[in-house]
N, C-alpha and C. Protein backbone atom coordinates (compact mmCIF):
# COMPACT_ATOMS: atom_id res chain seq x y z
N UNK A 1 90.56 224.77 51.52
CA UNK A 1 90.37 223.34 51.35
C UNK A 1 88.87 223.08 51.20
N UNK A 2 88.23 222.33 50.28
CA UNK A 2 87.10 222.26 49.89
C UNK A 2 86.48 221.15 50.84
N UNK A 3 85.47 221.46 51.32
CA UNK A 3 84.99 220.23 52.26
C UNK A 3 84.18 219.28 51.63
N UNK A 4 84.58 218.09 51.73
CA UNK A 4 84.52 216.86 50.93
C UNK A 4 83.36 215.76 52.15
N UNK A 5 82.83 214.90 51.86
CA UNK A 5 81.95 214.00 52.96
C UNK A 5 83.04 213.18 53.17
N UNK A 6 82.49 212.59 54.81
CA UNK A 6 83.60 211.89 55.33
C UNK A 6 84.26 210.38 54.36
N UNK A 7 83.44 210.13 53.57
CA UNK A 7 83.69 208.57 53.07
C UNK A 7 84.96 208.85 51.90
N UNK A 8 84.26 210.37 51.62
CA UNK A 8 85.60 210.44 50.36
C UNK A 8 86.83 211.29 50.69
N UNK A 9 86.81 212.23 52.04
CA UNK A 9 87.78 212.21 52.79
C UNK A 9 88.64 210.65 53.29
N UNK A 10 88.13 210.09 53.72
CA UNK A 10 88.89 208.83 53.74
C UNK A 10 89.55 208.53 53.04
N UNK A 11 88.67 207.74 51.53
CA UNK A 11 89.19 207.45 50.62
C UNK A 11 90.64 208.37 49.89
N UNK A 12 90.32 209.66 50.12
CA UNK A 12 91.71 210.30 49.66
C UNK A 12 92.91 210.35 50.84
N UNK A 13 92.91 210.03 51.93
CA UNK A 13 93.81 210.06 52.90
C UNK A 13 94.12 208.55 52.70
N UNK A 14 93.11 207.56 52.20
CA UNK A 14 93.67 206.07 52.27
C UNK A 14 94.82 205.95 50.94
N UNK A 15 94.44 206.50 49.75
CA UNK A 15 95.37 206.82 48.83
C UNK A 15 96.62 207.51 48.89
N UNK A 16 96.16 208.68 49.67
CA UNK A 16 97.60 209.15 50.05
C UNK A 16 98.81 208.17 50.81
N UNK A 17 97.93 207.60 51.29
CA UNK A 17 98.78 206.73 52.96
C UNK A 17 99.39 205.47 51.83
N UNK A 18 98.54 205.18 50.58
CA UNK A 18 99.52 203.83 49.78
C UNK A 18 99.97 204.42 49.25
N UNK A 19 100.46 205.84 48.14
CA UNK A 19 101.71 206.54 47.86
C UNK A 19 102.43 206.81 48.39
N UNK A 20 101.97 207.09 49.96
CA UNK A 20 103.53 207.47 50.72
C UNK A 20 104.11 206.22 51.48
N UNK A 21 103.55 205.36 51.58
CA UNK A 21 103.78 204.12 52.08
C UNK A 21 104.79 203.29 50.99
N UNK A 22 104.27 203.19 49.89
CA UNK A 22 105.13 202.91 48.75
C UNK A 22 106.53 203.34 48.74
N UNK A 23 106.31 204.77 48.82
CA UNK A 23 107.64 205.60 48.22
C UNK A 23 108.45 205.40 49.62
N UNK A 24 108.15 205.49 50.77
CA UNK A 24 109.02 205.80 51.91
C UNK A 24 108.97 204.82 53.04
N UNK A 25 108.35 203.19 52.50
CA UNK A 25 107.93 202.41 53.41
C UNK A 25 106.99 202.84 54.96
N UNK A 26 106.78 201.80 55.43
CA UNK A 26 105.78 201.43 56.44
C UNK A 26 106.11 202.49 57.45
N UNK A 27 107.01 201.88 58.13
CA UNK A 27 107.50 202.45 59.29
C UNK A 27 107.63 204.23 59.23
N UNK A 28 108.06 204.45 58.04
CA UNK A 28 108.40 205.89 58.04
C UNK A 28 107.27 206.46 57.46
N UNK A 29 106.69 205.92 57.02
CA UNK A 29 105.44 206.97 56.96
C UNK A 29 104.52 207.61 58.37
N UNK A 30 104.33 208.65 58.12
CA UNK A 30 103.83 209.32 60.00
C UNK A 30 102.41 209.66 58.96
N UNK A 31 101.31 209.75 60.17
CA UNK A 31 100.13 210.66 59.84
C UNK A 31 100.34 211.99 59.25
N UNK A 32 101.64 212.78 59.52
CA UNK A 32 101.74 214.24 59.25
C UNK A 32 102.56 214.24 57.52
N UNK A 33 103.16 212.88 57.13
CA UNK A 33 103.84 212.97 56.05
C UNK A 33 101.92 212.84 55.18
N UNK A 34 101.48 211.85 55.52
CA UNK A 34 99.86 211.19 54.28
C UNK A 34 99.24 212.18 54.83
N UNK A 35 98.79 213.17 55.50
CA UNK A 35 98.05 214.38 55.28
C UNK A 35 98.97 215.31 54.59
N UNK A 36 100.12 215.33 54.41
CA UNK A 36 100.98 215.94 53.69
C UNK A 36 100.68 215.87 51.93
N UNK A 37 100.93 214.44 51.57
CA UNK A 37 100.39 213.71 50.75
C UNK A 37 98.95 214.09 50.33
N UNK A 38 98.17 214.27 51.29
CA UNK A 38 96.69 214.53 50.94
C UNK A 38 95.84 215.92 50.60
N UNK A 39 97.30 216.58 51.35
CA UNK A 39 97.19 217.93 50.98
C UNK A 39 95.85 218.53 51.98
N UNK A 40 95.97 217.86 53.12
CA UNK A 40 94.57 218.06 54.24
C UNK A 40 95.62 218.26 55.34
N UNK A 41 94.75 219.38 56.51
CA UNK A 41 95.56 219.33 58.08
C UNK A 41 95.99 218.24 58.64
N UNK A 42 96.53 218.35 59.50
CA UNK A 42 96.66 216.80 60.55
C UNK A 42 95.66 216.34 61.41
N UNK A 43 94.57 217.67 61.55
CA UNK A 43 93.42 217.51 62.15
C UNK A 43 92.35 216.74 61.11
N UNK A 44 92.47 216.78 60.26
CA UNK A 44 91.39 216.16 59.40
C UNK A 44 92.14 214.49 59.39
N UNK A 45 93.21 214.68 59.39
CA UNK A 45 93.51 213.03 59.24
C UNK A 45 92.73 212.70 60.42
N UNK A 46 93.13 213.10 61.38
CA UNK A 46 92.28 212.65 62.92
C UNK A 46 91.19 212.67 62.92
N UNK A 47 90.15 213.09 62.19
CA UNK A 47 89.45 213.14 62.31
C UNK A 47 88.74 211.90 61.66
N UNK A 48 89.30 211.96 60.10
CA UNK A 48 89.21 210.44 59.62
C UNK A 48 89.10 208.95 60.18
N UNK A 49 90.21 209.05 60.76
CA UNK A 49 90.69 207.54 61.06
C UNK A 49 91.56 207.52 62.56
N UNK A 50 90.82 206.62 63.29
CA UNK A 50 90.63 207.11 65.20
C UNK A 50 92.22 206.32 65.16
N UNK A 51 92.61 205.84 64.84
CA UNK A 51 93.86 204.96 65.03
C UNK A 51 95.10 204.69 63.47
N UNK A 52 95.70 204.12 63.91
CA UNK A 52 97.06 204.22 62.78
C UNK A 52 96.72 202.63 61.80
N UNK A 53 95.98 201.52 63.28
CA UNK A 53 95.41 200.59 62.67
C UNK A 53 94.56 200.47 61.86
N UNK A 54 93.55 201.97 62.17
CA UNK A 54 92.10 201.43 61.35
C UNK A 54 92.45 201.79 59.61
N UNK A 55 93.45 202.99 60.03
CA UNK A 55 94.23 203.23 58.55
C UNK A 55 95.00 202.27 57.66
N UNK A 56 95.65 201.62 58.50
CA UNK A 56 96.28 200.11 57.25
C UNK A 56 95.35 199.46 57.27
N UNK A 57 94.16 198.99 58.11
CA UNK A 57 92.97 198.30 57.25
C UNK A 57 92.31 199.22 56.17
N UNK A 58 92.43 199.85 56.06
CA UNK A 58 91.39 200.88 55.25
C UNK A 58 92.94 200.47 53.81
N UNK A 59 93.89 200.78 53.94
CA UNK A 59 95.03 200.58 52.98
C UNK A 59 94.86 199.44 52.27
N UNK A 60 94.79 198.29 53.39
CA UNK A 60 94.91 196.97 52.50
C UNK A 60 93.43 196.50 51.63
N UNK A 61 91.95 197.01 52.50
CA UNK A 61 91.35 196.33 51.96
C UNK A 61 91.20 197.34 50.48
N UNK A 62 91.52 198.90 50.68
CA UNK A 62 91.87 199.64 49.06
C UNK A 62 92.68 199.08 48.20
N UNK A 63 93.82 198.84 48.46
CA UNK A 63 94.48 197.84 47.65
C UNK A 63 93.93 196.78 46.67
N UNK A 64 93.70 195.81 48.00
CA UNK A 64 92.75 194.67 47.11
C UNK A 64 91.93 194.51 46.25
N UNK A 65 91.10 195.69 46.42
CA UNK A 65 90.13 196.84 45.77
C UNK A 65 90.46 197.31 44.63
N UNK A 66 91.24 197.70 44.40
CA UNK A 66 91.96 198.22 42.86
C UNK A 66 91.76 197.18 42.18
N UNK A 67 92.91 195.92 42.29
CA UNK A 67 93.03 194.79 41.28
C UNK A 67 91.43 193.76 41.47
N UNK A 68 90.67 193.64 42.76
CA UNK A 68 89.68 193.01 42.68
C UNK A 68 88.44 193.52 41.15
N UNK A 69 88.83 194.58 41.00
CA UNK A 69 87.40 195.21 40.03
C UNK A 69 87.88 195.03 38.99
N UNK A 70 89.35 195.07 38.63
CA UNK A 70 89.89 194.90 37.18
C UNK A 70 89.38 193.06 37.13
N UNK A 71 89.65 192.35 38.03
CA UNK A 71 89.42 190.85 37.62
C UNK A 71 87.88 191.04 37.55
N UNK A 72 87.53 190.89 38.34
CA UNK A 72 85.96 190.85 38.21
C UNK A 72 85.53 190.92 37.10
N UNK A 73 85.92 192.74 36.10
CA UNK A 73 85.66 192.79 35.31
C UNK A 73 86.02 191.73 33.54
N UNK A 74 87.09 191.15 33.74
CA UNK A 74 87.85 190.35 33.18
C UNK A 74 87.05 188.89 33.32
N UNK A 75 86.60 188.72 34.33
CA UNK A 75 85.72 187.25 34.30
C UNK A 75 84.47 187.00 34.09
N UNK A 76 84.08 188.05 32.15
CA UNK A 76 82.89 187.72 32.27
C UNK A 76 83.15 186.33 31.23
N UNK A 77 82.34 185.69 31.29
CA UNK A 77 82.34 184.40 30.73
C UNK A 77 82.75 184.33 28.84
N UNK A 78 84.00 183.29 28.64
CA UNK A 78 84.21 183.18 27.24
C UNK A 78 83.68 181.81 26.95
N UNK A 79 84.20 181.44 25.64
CA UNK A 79 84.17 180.35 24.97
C UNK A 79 84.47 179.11 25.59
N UNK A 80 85.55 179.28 26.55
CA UNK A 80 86.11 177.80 27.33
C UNK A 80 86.28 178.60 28.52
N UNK A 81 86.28 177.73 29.68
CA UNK A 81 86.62 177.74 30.99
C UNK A 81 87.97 178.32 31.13
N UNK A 82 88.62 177.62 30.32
CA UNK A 82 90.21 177.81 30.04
C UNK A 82 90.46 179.73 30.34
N UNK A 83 89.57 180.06 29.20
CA UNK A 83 90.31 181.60 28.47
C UNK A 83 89.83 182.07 29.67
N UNK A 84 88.51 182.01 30.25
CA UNK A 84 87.90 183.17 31.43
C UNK A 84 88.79 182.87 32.37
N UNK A 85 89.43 181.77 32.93
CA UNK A 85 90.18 181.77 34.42
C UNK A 85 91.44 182.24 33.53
N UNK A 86 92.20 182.50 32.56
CA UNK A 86 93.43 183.25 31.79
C UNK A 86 92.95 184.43 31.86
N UNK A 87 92.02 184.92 31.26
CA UNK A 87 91.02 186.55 31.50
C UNK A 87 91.28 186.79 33.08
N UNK A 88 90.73 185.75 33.61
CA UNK A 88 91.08 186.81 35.30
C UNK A 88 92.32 186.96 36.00
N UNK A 89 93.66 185.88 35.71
CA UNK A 89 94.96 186.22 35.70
C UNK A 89 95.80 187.04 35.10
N UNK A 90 95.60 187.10 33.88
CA UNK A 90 95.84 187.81 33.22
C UNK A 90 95.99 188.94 33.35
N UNK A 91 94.37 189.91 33.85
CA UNK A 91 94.13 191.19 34.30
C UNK A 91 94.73 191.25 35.46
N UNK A 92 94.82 190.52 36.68
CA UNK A 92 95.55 190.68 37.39
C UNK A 92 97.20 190.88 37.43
N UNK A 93 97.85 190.04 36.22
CA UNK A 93 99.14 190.00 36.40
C UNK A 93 99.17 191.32 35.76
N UNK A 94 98.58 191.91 34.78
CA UNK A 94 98.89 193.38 34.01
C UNK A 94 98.23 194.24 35.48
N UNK A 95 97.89 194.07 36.44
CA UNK A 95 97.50 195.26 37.60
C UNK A 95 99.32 194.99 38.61
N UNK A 96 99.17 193.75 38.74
CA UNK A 96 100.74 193.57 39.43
C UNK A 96 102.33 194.21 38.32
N UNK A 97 102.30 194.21 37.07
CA UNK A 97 103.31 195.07 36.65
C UNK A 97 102.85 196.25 35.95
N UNK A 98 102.12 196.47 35.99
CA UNK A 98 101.40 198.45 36.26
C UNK A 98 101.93 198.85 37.53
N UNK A 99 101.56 198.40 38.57
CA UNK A 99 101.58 198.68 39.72
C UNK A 99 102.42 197.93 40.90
N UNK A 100 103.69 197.82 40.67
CA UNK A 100 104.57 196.89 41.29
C UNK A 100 104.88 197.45 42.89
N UNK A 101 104.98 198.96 42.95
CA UNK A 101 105.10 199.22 44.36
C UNK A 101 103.76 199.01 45.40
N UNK A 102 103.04 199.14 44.59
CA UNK A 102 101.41 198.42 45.32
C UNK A 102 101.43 197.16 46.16
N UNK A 103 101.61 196.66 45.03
CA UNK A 103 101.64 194.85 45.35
C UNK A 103 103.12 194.75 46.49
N UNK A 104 104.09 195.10 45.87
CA UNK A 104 105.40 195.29 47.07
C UNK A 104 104.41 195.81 48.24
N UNK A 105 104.30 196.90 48.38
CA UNK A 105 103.63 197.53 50.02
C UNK A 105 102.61 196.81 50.72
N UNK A 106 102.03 195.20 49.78
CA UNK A 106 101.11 194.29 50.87
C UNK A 106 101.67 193.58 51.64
N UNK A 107 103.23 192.95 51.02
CA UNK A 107 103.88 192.34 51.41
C UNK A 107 104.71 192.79 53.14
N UNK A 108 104.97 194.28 52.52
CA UNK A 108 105.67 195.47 54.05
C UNK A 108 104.39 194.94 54.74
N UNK A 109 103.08 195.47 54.54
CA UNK A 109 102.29 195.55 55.26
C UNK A 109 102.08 194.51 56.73
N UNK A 110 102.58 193.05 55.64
CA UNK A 110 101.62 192.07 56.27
C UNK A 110 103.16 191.85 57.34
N UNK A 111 103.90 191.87 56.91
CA UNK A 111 105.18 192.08 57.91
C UNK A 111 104.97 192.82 59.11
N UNK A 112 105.02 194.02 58.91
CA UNK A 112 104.62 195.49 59.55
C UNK A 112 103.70 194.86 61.01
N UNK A 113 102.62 194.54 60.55
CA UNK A 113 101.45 193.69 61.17
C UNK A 113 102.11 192.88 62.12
N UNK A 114 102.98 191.80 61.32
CA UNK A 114 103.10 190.96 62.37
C UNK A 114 104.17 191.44 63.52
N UNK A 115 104.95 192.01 63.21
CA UNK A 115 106.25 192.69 64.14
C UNK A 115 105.65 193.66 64.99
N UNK A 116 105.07 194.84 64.88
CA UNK A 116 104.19 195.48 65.75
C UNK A 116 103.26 194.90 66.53
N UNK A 117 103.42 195.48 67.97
CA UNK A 117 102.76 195.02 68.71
C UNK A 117 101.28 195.24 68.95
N UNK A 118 100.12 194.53 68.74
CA UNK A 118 98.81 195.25 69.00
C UNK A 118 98.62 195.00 67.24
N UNK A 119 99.15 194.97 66.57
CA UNK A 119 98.47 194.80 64.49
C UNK A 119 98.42 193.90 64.18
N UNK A 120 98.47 192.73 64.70
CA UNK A 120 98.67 191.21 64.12
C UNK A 120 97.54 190.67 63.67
N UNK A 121 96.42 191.44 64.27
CA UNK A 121 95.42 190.92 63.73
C UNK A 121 95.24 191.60 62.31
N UNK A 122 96.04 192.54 61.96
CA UNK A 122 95.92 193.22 60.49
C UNK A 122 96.09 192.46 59.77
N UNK A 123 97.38 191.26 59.55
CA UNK A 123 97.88 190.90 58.93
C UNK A 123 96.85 189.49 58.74
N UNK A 124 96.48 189.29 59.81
CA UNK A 124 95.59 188.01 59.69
C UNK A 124 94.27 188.32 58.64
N UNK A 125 93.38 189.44 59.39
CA UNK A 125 92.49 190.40 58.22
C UNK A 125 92.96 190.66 56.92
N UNK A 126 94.17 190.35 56.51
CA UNK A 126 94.90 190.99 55.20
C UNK A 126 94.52 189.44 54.63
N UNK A 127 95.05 188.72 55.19
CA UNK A 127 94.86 186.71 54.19
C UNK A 127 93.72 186.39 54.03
N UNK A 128 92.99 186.98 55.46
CA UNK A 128 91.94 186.51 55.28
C UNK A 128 91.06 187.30 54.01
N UNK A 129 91.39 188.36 54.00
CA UNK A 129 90.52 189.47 52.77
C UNK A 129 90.97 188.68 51.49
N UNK A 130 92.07 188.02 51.32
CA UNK A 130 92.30 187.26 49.58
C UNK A 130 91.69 186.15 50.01
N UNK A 131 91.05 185.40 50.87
CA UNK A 131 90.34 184.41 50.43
C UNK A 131 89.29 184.64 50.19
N UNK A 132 88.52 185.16 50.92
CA UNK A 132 87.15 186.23 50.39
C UNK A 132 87.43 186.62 49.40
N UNK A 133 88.00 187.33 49.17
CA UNK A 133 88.39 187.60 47.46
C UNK A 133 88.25 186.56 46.30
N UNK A 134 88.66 185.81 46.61
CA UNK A 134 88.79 184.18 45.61
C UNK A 134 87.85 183.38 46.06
N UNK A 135 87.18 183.59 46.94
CA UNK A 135 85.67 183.05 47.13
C UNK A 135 84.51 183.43 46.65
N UNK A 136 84.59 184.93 46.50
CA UNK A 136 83.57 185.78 45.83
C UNK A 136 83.98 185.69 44.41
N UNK A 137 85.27 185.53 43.59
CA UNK A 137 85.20 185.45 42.39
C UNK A 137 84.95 183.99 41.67
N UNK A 138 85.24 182.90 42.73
CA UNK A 138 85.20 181.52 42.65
C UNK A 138 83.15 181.32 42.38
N UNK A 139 82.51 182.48 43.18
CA UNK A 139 80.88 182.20 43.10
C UNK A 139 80.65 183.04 41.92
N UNK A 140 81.37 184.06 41.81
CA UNK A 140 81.03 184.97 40.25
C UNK A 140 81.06 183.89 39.24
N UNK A 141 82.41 182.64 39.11
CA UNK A 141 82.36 182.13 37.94
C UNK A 141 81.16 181.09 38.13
N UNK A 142 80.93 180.43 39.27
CA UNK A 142 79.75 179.15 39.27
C UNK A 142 78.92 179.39 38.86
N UNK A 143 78.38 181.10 39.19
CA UNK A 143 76.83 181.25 38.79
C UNK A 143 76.75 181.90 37.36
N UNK A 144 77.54 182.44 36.91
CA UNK A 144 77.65 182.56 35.73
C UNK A 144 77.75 181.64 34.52
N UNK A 145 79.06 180.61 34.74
CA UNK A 145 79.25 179.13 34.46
C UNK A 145 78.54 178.30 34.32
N UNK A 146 78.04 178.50 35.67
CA UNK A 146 77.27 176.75 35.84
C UNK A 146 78.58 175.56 36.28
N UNK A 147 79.48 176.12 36.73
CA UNK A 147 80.91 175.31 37.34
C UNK A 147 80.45 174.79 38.21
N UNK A 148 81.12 173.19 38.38
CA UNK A 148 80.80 173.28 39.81
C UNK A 148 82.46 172.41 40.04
N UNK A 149 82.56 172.61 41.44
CA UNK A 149 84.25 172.19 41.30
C UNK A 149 84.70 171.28 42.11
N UNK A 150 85.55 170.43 41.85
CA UNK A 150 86.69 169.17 42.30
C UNK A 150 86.89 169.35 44.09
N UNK A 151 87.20 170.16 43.98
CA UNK A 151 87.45 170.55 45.69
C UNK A 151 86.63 171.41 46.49
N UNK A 152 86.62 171.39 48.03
CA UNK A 152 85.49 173.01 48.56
C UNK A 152 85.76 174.29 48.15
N UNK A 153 85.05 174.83 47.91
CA UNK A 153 84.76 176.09 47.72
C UNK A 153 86.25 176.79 48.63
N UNK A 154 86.00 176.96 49.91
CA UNK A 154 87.00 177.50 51.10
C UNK A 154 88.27 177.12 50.47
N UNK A 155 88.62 175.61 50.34
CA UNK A 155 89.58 175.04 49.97
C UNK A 155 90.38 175.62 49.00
N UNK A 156 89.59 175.31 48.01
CA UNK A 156 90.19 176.32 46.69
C UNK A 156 90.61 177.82 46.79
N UNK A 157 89.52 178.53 47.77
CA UNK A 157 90.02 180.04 47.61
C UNK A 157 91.04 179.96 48.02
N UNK A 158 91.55 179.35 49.73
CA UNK A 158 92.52 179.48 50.37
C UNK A 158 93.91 179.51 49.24
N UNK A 159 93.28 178.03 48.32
CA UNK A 159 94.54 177.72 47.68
C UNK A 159 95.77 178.72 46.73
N UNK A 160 93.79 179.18 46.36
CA UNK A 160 94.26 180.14 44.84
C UNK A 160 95.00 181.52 45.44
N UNK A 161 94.35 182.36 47.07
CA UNK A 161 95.12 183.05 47.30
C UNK A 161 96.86 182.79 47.78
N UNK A 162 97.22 181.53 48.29
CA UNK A 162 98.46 181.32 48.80
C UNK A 162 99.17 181.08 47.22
N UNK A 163 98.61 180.66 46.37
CA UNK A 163 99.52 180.58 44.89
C UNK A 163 99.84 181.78 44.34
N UNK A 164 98.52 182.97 44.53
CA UNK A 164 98.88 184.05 43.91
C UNK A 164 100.40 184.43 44.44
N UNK A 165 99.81 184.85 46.15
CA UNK A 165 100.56 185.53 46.49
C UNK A 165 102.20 185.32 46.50
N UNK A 166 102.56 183.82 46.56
CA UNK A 166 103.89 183.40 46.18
C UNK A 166 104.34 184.04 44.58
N UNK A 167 103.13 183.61 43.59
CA UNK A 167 103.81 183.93 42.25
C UNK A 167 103.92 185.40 41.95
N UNK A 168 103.19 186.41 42.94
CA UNK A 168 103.65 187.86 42.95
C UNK A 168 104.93 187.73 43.26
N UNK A 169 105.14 187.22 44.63
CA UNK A 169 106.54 187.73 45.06
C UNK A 169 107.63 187.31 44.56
N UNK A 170 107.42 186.14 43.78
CA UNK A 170 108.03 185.26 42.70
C UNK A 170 108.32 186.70 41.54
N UNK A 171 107.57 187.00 40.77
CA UNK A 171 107.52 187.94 39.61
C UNK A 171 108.52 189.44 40.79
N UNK A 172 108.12 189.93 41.72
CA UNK A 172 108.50 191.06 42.30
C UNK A 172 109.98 191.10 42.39
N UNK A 173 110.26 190.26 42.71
CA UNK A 173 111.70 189.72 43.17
C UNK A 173 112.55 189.43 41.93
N UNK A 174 112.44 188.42 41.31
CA UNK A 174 112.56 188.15 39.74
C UNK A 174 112.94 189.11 38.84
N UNK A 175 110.99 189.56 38.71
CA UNK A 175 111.05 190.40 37.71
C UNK A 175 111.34 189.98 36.27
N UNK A 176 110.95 188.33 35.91
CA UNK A 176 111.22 187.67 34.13
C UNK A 176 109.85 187.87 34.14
N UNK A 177 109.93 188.80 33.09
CA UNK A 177 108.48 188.87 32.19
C UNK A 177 108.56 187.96 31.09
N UNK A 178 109.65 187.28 30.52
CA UNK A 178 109.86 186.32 29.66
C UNK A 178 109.09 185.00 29.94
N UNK A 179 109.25 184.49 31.70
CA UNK A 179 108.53 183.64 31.40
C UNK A 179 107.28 183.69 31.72
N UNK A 180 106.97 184.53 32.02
CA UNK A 180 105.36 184.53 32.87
C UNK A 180 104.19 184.08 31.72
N UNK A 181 104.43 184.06 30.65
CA UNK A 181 103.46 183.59 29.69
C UNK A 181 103.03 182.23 29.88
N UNK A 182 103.92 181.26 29.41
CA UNK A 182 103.92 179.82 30.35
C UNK A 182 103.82 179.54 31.64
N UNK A 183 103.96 180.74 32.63
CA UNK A 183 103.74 180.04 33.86
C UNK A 183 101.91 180.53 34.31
N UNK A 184 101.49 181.50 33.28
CA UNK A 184 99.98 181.96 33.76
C UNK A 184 99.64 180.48 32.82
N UNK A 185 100.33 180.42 31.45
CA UNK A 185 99.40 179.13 30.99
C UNK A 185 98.88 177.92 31.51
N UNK A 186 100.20 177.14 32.56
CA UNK A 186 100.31 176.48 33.56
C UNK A 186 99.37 176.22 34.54
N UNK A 187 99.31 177.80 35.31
CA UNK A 187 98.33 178.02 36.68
C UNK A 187 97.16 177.86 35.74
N UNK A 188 97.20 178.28 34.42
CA UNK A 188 95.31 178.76 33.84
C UNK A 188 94.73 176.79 33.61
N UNK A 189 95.35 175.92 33.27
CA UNK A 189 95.58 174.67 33.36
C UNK A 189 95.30 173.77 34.03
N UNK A 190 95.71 173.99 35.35
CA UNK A 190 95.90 173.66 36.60
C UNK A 190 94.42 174.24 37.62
N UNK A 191 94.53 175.78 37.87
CA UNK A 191 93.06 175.84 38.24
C UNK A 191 91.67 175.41 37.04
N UNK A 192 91.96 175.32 35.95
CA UNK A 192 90.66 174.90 35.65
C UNK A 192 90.71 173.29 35.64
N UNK A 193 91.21 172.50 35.91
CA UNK A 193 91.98 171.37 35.93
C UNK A 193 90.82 171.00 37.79
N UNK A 194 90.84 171.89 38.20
CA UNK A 194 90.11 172.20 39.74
C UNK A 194 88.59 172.20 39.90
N UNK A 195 88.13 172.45 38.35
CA UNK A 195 86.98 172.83 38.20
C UNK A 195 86.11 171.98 36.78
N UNK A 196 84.89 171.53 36.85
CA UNK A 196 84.51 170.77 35.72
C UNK A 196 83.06 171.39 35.23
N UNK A 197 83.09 171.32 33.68
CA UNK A 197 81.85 172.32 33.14
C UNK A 197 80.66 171.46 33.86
N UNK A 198 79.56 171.89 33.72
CA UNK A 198 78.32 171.03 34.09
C UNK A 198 77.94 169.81 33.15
């Protein structure tokens, strides 16, 4: 086994832990199946990550992490307000049906969290990480833009993460790719509808 530094040991045990988490849910995933997965001892998982908690934080905020860099990258500034907040849904909704067991396993997660005793604060750290999320992309577009917007800052992120996350589980559950065209047109509408050019 090639010895790797601790940050990217992590990072590959945090990957392992959302493939096997995916494929075999929450509960049944053990430390000995995602070092399995990682193709590392059980001693190196331990060595990684002091607790089972610090590992689903390390899961969720990787997660978020994936689809956060595809938007980011997606919101550099177009022609209208309109297309860039469609640009950053957009990329997101193509990361949510690329990757549908992903987005499914935030949902276990934030469950997981709350039913276990001693993780609740995971789940709280998990909502709270998508508003930060939509706060930091909400300041990517202002300063880029020159936006300035209808409602607070906080306000809006909160908002935009509780909309996402319904219209994931909306699409997960579902699963009509038929209509999702009109309903991103809608939301793209509606949040810039939130926001006014300078």
């Amino acid at each position: 086994m090639a010895r790797l530094p601790s940050a990217e040991r992590r990072r590959q045990l945090t990957e392992a832990a959302i493939r096997a988490m995916a494929r075999d849910g929450v509960p049944r995933t053990t430390t000995r199946s995602i070092a399995a997965e990682a193709g590392v001892s059980l001693s190196v998982f331990h060595y990684c990550f002091d607790s089972k908690q610090e590992l689903i934080e390390s899961v969720i905020t990787t997660i978020t992490g994936h689809y956060v860099t595809v938007v980011k990258e997606a919101l550099k500034p177009r022609d209208t307000l309109e297309e860039t907040v469609r640009a950053g849904f957009q990329a997101y909704w193509d990361h949510v049906r690329a990757h549908p067991d992903e987005h499914m396993l935030t949902y276990e997660l934030a469950q997981y969290a709350m039913r276990e005793p001693g993780f609740g604060h995971l789940a709280r750290r998990q909502y709270e990480l998508y508003a930060a999320t939509y706060a930091a992309l909400i300041d990517q577009l202002r300063h880029t833009m020159g936006l300035r917007l209808r409602v607070p800052a906080p306000v809006l992120a909160r908002y935009l993460a509780a909309m996402t996350d319904g219209l994931t589980l909306n699409w997960l559950v579902l699963g009509d790719d038929a209509a999702w065209n009109g309903i991103l047109d809608t939301v793209t509408a509606h949040v810039a509808g939130l926001v006014r050019d300078p």
